[in-house]
Protein backbone atom coordinates (compact mmCIF):
# COMPACT_ATOMS: atom_id res chain seq x y z
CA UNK A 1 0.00 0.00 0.00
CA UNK A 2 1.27 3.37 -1.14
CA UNK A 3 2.24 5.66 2.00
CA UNK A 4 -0.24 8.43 2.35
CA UNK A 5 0.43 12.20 3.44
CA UNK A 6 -2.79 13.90 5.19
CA UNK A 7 -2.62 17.43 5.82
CA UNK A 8 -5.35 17.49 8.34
CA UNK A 9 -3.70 14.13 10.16
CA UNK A 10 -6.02 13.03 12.31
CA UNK A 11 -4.01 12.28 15.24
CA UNK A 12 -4.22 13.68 18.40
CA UNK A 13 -1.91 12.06 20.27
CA UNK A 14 1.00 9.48 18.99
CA UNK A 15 3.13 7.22 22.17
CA UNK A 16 6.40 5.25 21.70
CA UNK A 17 6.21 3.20 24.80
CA UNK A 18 9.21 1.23 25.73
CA UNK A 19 8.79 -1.01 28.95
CA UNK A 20 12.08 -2.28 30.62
CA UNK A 21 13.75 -4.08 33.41
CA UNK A 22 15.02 -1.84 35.66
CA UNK A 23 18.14 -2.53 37.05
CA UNK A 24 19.13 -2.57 40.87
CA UNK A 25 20.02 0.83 41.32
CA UNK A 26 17.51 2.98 39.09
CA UNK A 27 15.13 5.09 41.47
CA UNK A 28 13.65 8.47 41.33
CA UNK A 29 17.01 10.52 42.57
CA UNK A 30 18.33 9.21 39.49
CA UNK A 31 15.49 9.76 37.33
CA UNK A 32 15.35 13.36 38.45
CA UNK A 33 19.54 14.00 36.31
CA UNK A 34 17.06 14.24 33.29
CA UNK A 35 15.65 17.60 34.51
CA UNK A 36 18.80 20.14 33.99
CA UNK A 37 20.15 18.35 31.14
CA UNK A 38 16.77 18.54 29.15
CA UNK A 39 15.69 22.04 31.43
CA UNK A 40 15.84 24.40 28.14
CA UNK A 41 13.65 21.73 25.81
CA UNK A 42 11.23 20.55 28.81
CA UNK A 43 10.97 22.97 30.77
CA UNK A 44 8.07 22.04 32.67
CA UNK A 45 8.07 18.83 35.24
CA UNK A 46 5.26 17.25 37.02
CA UNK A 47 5.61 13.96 39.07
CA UNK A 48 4.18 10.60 37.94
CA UNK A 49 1.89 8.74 40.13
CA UNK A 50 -0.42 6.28 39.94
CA UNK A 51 -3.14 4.89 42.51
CA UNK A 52 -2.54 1.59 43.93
CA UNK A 53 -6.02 0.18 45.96
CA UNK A 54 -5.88 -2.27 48.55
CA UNK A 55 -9.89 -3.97 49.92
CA UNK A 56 -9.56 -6.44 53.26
CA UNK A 57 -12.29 -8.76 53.43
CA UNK A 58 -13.61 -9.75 56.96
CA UNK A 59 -16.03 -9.03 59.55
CA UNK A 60 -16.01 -5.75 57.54
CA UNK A 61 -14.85 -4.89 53.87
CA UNK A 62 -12.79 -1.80 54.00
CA UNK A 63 -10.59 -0.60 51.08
CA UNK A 64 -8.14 2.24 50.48
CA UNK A 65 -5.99 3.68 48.03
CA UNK A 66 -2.68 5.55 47.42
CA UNK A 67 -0.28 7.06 45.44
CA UNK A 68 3.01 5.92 44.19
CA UNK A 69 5.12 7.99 42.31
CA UNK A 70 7.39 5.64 39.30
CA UNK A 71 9.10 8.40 37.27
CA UNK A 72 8.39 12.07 36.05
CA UNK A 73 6.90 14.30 33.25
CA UNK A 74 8.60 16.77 31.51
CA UNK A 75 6.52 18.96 29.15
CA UNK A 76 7.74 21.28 26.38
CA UNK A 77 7.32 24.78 26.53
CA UNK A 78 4.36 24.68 24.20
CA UNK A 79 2.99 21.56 25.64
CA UNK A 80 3.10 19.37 22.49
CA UNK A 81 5.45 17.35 23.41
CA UNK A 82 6.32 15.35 26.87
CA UNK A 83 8.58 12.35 27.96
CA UNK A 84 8.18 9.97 30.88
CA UNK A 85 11.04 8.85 32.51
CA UNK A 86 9.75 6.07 34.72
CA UNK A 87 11.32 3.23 37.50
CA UNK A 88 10.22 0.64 35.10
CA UNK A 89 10.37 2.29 31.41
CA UNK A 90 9.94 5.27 29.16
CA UNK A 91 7.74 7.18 27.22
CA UNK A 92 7.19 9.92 24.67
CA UNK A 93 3.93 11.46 23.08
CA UNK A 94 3.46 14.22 20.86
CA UNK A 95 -0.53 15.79 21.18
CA UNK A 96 -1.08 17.66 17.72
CA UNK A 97 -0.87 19.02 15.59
CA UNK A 98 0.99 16.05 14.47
CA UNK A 99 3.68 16.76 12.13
CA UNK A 100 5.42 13.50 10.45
CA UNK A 101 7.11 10.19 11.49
CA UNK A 102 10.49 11.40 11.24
CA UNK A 103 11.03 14.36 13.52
CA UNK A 104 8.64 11.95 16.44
CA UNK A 105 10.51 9.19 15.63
CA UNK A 106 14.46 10.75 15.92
CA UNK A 107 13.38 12.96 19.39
CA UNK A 108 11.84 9.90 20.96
CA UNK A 109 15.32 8.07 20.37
CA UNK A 110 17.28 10.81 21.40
CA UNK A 111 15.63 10.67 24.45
CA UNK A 112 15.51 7.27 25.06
CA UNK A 113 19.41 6.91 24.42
CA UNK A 114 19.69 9.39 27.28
CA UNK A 115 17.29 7.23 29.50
CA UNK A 116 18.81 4.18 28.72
CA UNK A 117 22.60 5.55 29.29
CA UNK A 118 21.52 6.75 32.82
CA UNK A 119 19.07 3.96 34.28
CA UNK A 120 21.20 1.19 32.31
CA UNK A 121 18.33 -1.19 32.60
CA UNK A 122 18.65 -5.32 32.02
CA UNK A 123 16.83 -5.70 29.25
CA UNK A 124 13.59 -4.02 27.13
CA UNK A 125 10.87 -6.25 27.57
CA UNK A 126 8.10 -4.30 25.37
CA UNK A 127 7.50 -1.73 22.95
CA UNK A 128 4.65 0.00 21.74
CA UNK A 129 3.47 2.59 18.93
CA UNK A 130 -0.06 4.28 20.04
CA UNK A 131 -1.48 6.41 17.53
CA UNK A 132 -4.88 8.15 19.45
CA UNK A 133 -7.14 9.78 16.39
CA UNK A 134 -10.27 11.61 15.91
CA UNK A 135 -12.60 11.50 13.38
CA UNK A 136 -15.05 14.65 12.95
CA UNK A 137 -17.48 13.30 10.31
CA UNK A 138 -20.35 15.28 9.24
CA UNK A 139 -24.08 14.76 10.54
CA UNK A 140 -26.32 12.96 10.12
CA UNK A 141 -24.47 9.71 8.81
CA UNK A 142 -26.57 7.92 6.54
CA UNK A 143 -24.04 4.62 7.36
CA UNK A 144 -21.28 4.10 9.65
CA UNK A 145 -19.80 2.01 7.05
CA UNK A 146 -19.78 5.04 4.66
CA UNK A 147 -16.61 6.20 6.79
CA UNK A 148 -15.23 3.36 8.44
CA UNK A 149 -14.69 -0.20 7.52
CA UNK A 150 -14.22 -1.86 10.80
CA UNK A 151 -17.52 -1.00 13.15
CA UNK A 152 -20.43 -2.28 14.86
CA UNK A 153 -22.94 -4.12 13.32
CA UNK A 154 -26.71 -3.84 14.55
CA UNK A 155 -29.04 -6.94 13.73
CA UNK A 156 -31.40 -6.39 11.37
CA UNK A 157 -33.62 -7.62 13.83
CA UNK A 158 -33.33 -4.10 16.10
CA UNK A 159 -33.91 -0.63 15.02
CA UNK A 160 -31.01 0.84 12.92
CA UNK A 161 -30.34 3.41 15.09
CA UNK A 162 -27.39 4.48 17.31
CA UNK A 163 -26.52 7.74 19.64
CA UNK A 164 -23.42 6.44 20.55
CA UNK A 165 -20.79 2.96 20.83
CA UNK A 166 -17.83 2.04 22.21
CA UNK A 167 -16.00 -0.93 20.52
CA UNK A 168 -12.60 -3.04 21.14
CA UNK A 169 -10.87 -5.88 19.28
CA UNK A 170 -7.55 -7.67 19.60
CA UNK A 171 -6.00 -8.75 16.95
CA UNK A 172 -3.03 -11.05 16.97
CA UNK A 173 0.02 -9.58 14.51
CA UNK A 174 1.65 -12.83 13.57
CA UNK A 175 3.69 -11.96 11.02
CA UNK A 176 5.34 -9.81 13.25
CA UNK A 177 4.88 -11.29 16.73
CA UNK A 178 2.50 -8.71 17.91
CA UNK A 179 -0.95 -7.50 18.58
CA UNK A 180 -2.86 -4.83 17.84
CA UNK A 181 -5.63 -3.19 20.03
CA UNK A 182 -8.08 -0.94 17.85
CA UNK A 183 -10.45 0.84 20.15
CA UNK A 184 -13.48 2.85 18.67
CA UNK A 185 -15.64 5.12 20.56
CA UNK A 186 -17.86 7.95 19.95
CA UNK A 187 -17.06 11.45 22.35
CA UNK A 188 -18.84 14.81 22.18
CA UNK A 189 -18.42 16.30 18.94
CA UNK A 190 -16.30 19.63 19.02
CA UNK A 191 -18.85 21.74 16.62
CA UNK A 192 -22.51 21.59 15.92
CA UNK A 193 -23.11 19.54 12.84
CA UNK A 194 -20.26 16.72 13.78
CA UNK A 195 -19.65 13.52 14.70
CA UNK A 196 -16.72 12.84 16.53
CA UNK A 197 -15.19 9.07 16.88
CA UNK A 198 -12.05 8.42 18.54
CA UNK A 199 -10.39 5.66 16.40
CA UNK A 200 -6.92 4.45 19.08
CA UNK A 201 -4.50 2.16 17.72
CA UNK A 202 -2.26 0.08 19.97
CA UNK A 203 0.25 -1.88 18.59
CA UNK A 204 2.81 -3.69 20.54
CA UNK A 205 5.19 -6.57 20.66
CA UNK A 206 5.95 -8.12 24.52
CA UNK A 207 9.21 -10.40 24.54
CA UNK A 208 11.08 -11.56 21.67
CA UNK A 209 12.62 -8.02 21.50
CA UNK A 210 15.83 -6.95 19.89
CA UNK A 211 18.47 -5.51 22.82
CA UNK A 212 20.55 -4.15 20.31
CA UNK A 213 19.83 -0.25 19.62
CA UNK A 214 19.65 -0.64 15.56
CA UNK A 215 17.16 -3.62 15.87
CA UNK A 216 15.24 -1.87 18.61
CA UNK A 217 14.45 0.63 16.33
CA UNK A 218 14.17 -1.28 13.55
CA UNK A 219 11.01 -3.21 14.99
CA UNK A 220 9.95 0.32 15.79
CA UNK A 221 10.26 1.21 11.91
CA UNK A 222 8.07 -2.36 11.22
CA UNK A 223 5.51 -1.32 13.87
CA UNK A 224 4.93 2.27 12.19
CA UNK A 225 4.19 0.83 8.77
CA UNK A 226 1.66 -2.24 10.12
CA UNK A 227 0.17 1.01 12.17
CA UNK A 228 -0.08 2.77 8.60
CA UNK A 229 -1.60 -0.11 7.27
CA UNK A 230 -3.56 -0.86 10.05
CA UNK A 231 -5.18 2.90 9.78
CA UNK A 232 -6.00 2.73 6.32
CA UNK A 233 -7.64 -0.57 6.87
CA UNK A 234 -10.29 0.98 8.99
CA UNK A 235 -10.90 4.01 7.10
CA UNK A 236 -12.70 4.54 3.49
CA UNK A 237 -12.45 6.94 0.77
CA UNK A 238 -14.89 9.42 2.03
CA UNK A 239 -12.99 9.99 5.69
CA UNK A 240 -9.46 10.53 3.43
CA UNK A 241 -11.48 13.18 1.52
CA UNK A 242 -12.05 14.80 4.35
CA UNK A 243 -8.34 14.72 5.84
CA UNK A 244 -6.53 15.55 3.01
């Protein structure tokens, strides 16, 4: 399939995900070295928590929940662009507007070469290319279909009629020893006259990884053309029209 260039890409937010085992000595004092070397091109930091819930069962069920910080955000000046150095891995998005592979691609492995210098971890154990699009398709829709080629399907047997849907397949890669999650959901549309559908694609591999830098990034280079395909598979002539 021919590589297609959309000037109104769709995407609103594209992850490299790289998940790792940590070594011994990697904790958050030595997570926090990336802040003055990066300080003029992330300026902006923010800690990284997540919520951890414990319930006891017994006489009486109690539960609780805290917070546990595993790395740090640092956020561009302008907000587009922000990388997660974590305890157990590393991350880096870029929200739109969405410019092209390459320049995503080469600042995400800058960084990462940086991470992977200072935390020295024993080996990458996943990696993942998330591309998070919407869709703002014009209302009424006479058929979902008419836009995208991978969607619900009402029996003929109910009334053909839908406010809203939330859909999510797995789909094993084989070829390429990994899986893709595709995730479609309707959200409120952004205008009057809309209708907005997130279309998120998650494609990963887990184990069987390369530990070499140049075939690390070379799987990443396989994942980002099976995520091209993967996006023109869902879509149809009338949403490219409309992206162009």
């Amino acid at each position: 399939m021919t590589k297609q260039y959309y000037s109104k890409a769709p995407i609103k937010e594209a992850i490299i995900d790289l998940r790792v085992r940590p070594a011994k000595e990697t904790d958050l004092a030595l997570l926090e070295k990336f802040g003055p070397e990066e300080r003029q091109r992330y300026p902006l930091r923010t800690d990284l928590k997540i919520a951890e819930g414990q319930m006891e069962l017994g006489e009486r069920f109690s539960s609780s929940t805290s917070m546990h910080q595993i790395g740090f955000m640092f956020h561009s000046a302008d907000g587009k662009q922000i990388f997660q150095p974590q305890l157990a891995g590393f991350r880096f998005t870029r929200l739109a507007p969405y410019e092209s592979w390459e320049p995503f691609r080469d600042e995400a492995r800058r960084l990462w070469n940086l991470y992977r210098q200072l935390t020295k971890p024993q080996a990458v154990d996943r990696m993942a290319l998330r591309y998070i699009n919407r869709l703002d398709l014009p209302n009424p829709i006479p058929e979902l279909k008419v836009f995208l080629r991978t969607g619900p399907e009402i029996s003929p047997d109910l009334p053909q009629m839908m406010d809203g849907y939330f859909m999510q397949l797995n789909i094993p890669q084989e070829d390429i020893r990994a899986r893709l999650v595709l995730t479609e959901t309707t959200v409120q549309p952004l205008t009057a006259g809309t209708v907005s559908i997130i279309l998120d694609i998650d494609l990963f591999r887990e184990g069987e990884l390369p530990q070499d830098e140049q075939g690390l990034w070379g799987l990443l280079e396989v994942l980002q053309a099976r995520m091209n395909k993967s996006f023109e598979g869902c879509i149809t002539d009338r949403v490219r029209e409309l992206i162009r």
